[in-house]
Protein backbone atom coordinates (compact mmCIF):
# COMPACT_ATOMS: atom_id res chain seq x y z
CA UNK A 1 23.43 -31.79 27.84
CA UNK A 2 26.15 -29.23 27.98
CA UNK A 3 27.16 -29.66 23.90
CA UNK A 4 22.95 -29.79 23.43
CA UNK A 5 23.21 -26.46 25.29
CA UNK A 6 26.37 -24.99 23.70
CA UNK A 7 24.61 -26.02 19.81
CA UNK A 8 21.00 -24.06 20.75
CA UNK A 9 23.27 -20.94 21.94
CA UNK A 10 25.76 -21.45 18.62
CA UNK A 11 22.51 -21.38 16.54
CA UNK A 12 20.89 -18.89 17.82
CA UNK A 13 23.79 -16.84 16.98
CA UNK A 14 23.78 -17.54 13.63
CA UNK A 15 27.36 -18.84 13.87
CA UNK A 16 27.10 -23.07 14.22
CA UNK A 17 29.24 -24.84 11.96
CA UNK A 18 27.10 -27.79 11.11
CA UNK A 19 28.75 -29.64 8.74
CA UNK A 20 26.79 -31.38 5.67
CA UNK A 21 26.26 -35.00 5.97
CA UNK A 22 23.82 -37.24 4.76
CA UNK A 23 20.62 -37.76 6.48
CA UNK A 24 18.72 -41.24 7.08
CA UNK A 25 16.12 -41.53 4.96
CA UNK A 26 14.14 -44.23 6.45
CA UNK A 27 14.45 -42.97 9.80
CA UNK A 28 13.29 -39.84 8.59
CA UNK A 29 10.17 -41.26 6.91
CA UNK A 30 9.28 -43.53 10.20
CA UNK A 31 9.48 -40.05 12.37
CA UNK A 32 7.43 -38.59 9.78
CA UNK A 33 4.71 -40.97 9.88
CA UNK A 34 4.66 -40.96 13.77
CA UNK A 35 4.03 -37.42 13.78
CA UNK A 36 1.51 -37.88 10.77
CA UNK A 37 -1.05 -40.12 13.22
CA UNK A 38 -0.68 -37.76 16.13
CA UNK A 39 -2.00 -35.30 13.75
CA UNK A 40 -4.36 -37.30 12.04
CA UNK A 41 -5.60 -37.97 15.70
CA UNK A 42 -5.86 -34.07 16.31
CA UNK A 43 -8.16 -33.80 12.99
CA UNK A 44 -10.86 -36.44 14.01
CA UNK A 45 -10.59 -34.81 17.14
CA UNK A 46 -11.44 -31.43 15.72
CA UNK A 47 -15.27 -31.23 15.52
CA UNK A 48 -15.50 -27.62 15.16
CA UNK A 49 -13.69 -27.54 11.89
CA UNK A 50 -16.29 -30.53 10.62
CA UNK A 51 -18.83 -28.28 11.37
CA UNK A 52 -17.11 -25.34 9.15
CA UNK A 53 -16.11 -27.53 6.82
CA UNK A 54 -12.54 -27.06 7.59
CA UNK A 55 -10.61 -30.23 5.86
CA UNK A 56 -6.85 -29.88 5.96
CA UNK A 57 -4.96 -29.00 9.09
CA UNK A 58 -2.58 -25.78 8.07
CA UNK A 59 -0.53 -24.93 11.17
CA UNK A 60 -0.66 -24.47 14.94
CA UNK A 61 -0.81 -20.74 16.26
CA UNK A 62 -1.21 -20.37 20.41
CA UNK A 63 -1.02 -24.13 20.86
CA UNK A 64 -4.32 -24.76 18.93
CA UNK A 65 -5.22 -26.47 15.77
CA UNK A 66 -5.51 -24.41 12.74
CA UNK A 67 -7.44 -26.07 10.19
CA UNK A 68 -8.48 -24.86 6.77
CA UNK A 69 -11.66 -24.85 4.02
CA UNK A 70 -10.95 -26.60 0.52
CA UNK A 71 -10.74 -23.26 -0.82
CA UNK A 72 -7.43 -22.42 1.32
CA UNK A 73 -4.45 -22.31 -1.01
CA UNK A 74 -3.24 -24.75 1.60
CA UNK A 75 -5.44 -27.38 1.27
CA UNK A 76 -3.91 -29.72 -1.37
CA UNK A 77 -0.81 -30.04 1.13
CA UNK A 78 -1.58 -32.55 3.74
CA UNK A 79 -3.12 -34.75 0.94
CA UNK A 80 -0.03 -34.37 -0.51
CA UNK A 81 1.75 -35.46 2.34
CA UNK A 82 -0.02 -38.37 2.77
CA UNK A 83 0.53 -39.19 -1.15
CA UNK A 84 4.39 -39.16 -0.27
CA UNK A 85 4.01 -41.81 2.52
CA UNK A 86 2.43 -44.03 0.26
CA UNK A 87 5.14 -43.52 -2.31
CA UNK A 88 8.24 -44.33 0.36
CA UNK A 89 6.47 -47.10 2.19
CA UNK A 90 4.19 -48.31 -0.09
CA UNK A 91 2.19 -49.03 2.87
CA UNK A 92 -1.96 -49.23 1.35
CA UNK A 93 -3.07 -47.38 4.59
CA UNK A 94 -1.41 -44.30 3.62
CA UNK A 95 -3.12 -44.62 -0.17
CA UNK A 96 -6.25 -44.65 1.65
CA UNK A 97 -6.19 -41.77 3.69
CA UNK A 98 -4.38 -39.62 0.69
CA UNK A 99 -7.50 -40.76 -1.46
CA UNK A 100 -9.93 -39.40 1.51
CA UNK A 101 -8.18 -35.77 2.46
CA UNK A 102 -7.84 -35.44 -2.04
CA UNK A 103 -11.34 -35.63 -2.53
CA UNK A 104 -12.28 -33.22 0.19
CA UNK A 105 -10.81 -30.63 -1.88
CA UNK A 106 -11.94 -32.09 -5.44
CA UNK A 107 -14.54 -29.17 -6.13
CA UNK A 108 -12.00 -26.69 -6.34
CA UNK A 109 -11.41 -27.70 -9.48
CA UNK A 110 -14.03 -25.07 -10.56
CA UNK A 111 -12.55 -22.31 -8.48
CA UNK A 112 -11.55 -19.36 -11.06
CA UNK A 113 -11.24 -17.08 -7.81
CA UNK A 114 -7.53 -18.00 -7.00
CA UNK A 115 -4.26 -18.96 -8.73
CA UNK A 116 -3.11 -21.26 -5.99
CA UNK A 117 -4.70 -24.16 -7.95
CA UNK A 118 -1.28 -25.71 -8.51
CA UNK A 119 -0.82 -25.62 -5.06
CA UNK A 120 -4.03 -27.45 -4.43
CA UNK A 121 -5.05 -28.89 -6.90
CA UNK A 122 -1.42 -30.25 -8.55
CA UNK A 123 -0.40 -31.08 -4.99
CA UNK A 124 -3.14 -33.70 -4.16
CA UNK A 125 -4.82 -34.74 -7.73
CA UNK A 126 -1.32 -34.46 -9.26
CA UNK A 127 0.39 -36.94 -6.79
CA UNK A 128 -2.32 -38.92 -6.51
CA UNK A 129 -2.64 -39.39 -10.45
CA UNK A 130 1.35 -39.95 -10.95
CA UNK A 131 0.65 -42.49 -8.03
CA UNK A 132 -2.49 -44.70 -8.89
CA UNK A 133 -3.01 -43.73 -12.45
CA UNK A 134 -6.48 -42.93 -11.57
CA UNK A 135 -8.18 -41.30 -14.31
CA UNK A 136 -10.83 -39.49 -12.48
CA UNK A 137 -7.34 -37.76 -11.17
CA UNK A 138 -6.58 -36.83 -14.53
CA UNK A 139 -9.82 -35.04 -15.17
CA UNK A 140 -9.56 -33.05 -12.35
CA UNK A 141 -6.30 -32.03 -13.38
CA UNK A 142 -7.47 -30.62 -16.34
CA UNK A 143 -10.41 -29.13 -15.27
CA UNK A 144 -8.08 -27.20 -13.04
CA UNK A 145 -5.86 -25.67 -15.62
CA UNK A 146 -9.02 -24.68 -17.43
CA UNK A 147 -9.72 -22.96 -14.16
CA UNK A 148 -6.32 -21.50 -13.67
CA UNK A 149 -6.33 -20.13 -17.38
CA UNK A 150 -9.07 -18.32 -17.05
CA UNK A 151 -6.38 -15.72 -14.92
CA UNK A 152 -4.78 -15.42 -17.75
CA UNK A 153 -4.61 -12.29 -19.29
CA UNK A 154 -2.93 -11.97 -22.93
CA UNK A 155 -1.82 -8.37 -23.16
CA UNK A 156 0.37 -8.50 -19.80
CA UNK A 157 1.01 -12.40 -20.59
CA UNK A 158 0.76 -13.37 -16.97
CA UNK A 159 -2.05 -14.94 -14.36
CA UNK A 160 -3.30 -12.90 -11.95
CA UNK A 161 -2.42 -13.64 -8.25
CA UNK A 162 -4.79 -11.88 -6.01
CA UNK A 163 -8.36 -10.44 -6.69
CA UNK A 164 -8.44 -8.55 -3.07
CA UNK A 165 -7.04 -4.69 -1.95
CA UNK A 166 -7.93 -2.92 -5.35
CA UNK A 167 -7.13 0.16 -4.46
CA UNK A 168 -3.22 -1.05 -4.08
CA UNK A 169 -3.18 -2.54 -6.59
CA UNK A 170 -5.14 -3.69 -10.38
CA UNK A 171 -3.29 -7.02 -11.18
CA UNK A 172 -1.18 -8.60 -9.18
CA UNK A 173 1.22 -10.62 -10.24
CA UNK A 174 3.53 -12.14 -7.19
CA UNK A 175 6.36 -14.62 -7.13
CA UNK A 176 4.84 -17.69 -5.59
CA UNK A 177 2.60 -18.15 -9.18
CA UNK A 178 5.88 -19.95 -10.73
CA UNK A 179 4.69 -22.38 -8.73
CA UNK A 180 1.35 -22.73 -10.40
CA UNK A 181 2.76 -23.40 -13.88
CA UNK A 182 3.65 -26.88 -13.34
CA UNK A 183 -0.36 -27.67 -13.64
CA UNK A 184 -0.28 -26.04 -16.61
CA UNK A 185 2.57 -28.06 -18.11
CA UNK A 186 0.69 -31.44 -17.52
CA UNK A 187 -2.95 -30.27 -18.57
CA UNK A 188 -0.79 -29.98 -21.97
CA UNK A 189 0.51 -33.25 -21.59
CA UNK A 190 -2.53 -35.07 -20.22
CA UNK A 191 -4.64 -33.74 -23.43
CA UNK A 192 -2.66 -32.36 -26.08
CA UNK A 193 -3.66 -28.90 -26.02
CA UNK A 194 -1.11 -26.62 -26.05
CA UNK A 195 -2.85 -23.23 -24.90
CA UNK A 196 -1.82 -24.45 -21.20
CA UNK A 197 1.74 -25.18 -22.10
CA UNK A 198 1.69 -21.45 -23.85
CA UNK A 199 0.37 -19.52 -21.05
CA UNK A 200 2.55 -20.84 -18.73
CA UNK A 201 5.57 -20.76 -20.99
CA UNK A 202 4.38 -16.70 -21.48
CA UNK A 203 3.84 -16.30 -17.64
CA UNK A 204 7.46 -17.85 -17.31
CA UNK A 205 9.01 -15.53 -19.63
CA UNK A 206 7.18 -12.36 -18.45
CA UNK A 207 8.30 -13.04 -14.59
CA UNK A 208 11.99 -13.76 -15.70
CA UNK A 209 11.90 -10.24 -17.50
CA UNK A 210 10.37 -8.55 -14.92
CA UNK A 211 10.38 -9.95 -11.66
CA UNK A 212 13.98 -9.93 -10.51
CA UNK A 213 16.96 -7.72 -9.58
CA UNK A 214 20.35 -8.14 -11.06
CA UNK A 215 21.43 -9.97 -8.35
CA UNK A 216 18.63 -12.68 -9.00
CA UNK A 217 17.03 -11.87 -6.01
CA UNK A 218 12.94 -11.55 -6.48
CA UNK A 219 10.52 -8.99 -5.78
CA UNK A 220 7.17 -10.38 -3.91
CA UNK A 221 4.26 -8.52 -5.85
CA UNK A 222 4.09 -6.56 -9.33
CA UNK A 223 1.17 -4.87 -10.47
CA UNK A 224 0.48 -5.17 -14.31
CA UNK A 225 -1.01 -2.53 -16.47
CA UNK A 226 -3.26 -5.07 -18.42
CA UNK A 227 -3.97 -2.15 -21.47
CA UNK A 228 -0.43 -2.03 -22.24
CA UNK A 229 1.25 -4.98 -20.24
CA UNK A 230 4.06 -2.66 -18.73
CA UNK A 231 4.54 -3.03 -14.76
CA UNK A 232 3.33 0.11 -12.80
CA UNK A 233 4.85 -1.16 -9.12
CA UNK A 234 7.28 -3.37 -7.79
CA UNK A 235 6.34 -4.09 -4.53
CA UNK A 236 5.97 -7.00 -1.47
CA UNK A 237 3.26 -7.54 0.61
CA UNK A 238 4.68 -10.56 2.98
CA UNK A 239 8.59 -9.17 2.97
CA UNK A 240 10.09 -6.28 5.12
CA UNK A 241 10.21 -4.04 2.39
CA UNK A 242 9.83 -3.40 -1.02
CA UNK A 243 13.70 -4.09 -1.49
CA UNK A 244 14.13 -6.83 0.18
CA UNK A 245 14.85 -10.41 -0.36
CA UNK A 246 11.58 -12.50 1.30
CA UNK A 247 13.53 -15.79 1.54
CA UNK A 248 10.08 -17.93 1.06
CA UNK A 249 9.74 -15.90 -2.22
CA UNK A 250 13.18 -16.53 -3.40
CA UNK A 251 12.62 -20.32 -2.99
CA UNK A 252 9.25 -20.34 -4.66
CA UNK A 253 11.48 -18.63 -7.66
CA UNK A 254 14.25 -21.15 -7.97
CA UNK A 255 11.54 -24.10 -8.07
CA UNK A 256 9.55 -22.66 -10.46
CA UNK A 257 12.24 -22.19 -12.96
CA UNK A 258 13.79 -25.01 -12.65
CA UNK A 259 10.72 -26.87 -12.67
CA UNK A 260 9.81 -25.00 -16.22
CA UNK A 261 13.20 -25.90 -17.78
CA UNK A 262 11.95 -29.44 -16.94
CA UNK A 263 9.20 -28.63 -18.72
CA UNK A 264 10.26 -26.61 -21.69
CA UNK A 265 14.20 -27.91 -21.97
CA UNK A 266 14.62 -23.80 -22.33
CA UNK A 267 18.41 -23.06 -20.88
CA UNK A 268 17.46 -19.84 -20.40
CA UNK A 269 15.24 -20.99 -17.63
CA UNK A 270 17.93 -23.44 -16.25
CA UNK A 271 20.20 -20.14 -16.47
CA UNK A 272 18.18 -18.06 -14.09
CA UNK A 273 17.69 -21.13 -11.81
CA UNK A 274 21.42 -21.44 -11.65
CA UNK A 275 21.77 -17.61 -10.35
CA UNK A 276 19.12 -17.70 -8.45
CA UNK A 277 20.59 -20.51 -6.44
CA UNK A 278 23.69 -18.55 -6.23
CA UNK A 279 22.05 -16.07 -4.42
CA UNK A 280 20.34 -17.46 -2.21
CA UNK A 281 23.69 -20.27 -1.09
CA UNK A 282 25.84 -17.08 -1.30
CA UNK A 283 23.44 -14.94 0.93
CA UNK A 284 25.53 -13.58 3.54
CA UNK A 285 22.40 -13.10 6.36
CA UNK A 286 21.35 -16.55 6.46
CA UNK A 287 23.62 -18.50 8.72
CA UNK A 288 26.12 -21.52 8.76
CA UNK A 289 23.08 -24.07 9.46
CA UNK A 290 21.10 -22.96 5.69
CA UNK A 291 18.32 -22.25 7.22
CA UNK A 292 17.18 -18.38 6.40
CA UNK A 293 15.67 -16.10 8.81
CA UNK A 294 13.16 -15.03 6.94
CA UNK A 295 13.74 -12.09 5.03
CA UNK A 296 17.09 -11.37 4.45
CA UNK A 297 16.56 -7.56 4.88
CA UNK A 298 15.42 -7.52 8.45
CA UNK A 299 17.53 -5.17 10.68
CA UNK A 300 16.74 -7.74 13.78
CA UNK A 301 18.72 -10.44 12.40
CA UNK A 302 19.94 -12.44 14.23
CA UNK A 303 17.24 -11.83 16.57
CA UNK A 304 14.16 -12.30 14.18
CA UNK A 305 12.63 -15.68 12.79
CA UNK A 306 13.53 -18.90 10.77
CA UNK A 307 11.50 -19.22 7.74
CA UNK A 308 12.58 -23.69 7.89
CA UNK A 309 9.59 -24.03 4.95
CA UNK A 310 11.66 -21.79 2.36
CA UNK A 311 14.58 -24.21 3.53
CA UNK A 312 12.73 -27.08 2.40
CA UNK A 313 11.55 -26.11 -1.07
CA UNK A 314 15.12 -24.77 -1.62
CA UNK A 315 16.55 -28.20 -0.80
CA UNK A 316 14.13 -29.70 -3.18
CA UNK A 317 14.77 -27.68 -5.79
CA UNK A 318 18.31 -28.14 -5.31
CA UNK A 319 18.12 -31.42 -5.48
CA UNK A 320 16.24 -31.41 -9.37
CA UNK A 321 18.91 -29.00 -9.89
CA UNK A 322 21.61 -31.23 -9.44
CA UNK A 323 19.81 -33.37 -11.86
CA UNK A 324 20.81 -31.34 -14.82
CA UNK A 325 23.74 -29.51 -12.90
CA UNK A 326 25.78 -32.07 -12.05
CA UNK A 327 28.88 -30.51 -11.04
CA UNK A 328 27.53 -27.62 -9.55
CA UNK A 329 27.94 -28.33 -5.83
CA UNK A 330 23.87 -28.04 -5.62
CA UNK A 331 23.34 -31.57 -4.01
CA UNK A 332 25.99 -31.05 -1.22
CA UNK A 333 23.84 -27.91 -0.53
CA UNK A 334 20.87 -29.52 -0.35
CA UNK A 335 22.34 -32.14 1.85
CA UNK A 336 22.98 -29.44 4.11
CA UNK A 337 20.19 -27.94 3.97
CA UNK A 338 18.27 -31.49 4.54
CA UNK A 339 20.68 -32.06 7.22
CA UNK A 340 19.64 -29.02 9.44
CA UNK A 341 16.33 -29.59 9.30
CA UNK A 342 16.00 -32.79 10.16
CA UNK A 343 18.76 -32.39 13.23
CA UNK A 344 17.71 -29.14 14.76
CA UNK A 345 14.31 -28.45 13.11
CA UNK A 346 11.77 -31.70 13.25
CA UNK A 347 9.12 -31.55 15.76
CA UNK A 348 9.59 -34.25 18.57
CA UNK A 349 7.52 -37.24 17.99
CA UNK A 350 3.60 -36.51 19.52
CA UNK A 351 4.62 -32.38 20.27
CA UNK A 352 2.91 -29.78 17.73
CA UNK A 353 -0.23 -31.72 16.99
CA UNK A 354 1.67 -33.69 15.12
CA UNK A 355 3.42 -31.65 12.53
CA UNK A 356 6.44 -32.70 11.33
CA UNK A 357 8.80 -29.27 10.77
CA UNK A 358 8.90 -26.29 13.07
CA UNK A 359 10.12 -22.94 13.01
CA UNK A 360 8.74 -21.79 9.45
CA UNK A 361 7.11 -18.20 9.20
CA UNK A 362 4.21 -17.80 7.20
CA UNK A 363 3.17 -13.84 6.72
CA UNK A 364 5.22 -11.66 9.73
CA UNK A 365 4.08 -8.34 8.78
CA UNK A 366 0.70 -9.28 9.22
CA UNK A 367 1.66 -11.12 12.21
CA UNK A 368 0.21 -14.36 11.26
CA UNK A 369 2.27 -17.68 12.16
CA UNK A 370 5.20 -16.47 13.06
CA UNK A 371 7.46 -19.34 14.03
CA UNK A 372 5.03 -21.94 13.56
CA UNK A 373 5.03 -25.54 11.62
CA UNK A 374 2.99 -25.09 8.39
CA UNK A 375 1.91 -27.96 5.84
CA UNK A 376 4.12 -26.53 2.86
CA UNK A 377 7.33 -26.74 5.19
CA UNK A 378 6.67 -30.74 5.08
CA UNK A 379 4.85 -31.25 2.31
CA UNK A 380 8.59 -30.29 0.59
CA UNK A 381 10.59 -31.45 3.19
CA UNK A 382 8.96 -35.22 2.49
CA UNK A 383 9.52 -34.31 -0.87
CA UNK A 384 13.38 -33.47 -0.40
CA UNK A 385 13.50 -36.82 1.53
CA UNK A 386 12.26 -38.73 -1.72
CA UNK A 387 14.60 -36.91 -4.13
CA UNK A 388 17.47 -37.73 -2.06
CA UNK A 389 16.64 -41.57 -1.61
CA UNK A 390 16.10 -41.43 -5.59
CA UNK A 391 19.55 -39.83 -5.88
């Protein structure tokens, strides 16, 4: 009790010396799929969100259930989730229940109102095709880059992130939309067309130009000039400041370009991957355990919170990484990474209505879930768990 107690206070500090080791997959899975029923329990339990048509559970704020519409850029998540315990276990139960929370969300398909469909759509449909083969899957995938194109605009060469606050902005562009792209990389594949493949290959090129800092690290938001495609702001809207390194943002970069080098073979992407992962392993505020507070510019650190979901992603894209950097040292950083969370960060079996990470932090300046679990925190940490057992 009195090491237990020593660890929390080392931690805390920013200072514990966890060393990388290896973590057990199958254990890992089995604790994920306890906490999976406790919170498919909680949803059948929720009738208020059936009556709002609220179909994913998001996260837990105040000790209550926060569940979410379709058209949450959440939603494809949990699905998602339940697509990746079908994978490991191969157990038909979980195929059934990732069939039932995908097609709750299968009419945004249509929705030209966010870019998120990757998210939601690629998520859920995407899984679930690469899974089952199922080629009502596949149409939904492309009806969903049609969707997403339609963001596209050909002067600026980017999709547009948000339609909301005008009068901050005219076309926002932000980081997280690298994420999108890999939607539009299988629409090409799944039909032939290559307008998808273009516009995300354009959207790649235009964010690598414009979106970083010599260091690699990544501004949030920039706001496009769509007459003459220059940028006109560089700014962040879920970060401390406008300068600073949001550490979910800086993970959402280093997928994305990795993921479009898998795409594209382009080494230029791979490049920018590579020193994007430098700086975020070489980042001197997050602590010995990997897991970054949650902007790396906060003047509270170390007395500010854990952002465990941008730990996740990061360990999953280190992980593909690794894949076509061998020697670089990235899967002994993801092991690390993987390590922490699953020591010091998983949820005890039937606590947080069943979610499976905790400590993630969604949007602080706005003061919304603020050292919370979230879906995205493990929807990737399930994810990191598969690319390590396929390691």
């Amino acid at each position: 009790m009195k090491t237990k107690l020593i660890l929390s206070l080392y931690m805390a500090l920013g200072i514990c010396t966890v060393k990388a080791q290896t973590v057990n997959v199958s254990k890992a899975f089995a604790d994920a799929a306890k906490q999976t029923e406790v919170l498919l329990k909680e949803v059948r339990n929720d009738t208020a969100a059936l009556r709002k048509n609220q179909v994913s559970p998001r996260t837990v704020e105040k000790g209550k259930l926060v569940m979410v519409k379709s058209s949450d850029w959440t939603s494809g998540f949990f699905a998602g989730e339940l697509w990746y315990l079908y994978e490991y276990t191969k157990d038909p139960k979980w195929m059934d229940l990732a069939k039932l929370y995908t097609e709750k969300i299968k009419k945004e398909q249509f929705n030209i109102g966010t870019h998120d469909l990757g998210f939601m759509m690629y998520c859920s449909f995407g899984n679930g095709y690469r899974l089952t083969g199922d080629t009502a899957y596949r149409s939904v995938i492309i009806q969903s880059a049609k969707s997403l194109s339609k963001r596209f605009n050909p002067v600026a060469g980017v999709i547009k992130s948000w339609d909301h606050q005008k009068a901050k902005w005219k076309y926002p562009v932000i980081i997280d939309n690298m994420m999108n792209l890999e939607l539009l990389f299988e629409a090409t594949k799944l039909t032939g067309d290559s307008t998808f493949y273009k516009i995300a290959v354009s959207h790649a090129d235009q964010t690598l130009r414009n979106h970083f800092r010599p260091d690699y690290s990544s501004w949030h938001v920039l706001d496009y000039d769509t007459s003459t495609g220059k940028v006109t702001q560089k700014l962040t809207a879920q970060g401390y400041s406008n300068e600073s390194a949001w550490a979910r943002g800086q993970a959402w970069a280093l997928y994305g370009f990795i993921m479009c080098y898998r795409e594209t073979h382009n080494e230029t992407y791979l490049n920018q991957a590579k020193g994007i992962a430098k700086f975020i392993l070489n980042n001197k505020t997050t602590p010995a355990d990997g897991i970054p507070y949650w902007d790396d510019h906060d003047p509270k650190i170390p007395n500010t919170s854990k952002d465990a979901s941008a730990a996740a992603i990061t360990a999953a894209a280190l992980y593909e990484l690794d894949a076509y950097v061998p020697n670089g040292g990235y899967k002994k950083s993801a092991d690390h990474l993987l390590y922490s969370l699953n020591k010091f960060y998983t949820s005890k079996v039937g606590s947080n209505k069943g979610f499976i990470l905790e400590h993630s932090t969604g949007h602080r300046p706005a003061n919304s879930e603020i050292d919370v679990p979230i879906n995205y925190a493990d929807y990737y940490y399930l994810e990191s768990l598969l690319r390590l057992k396929n390691k």
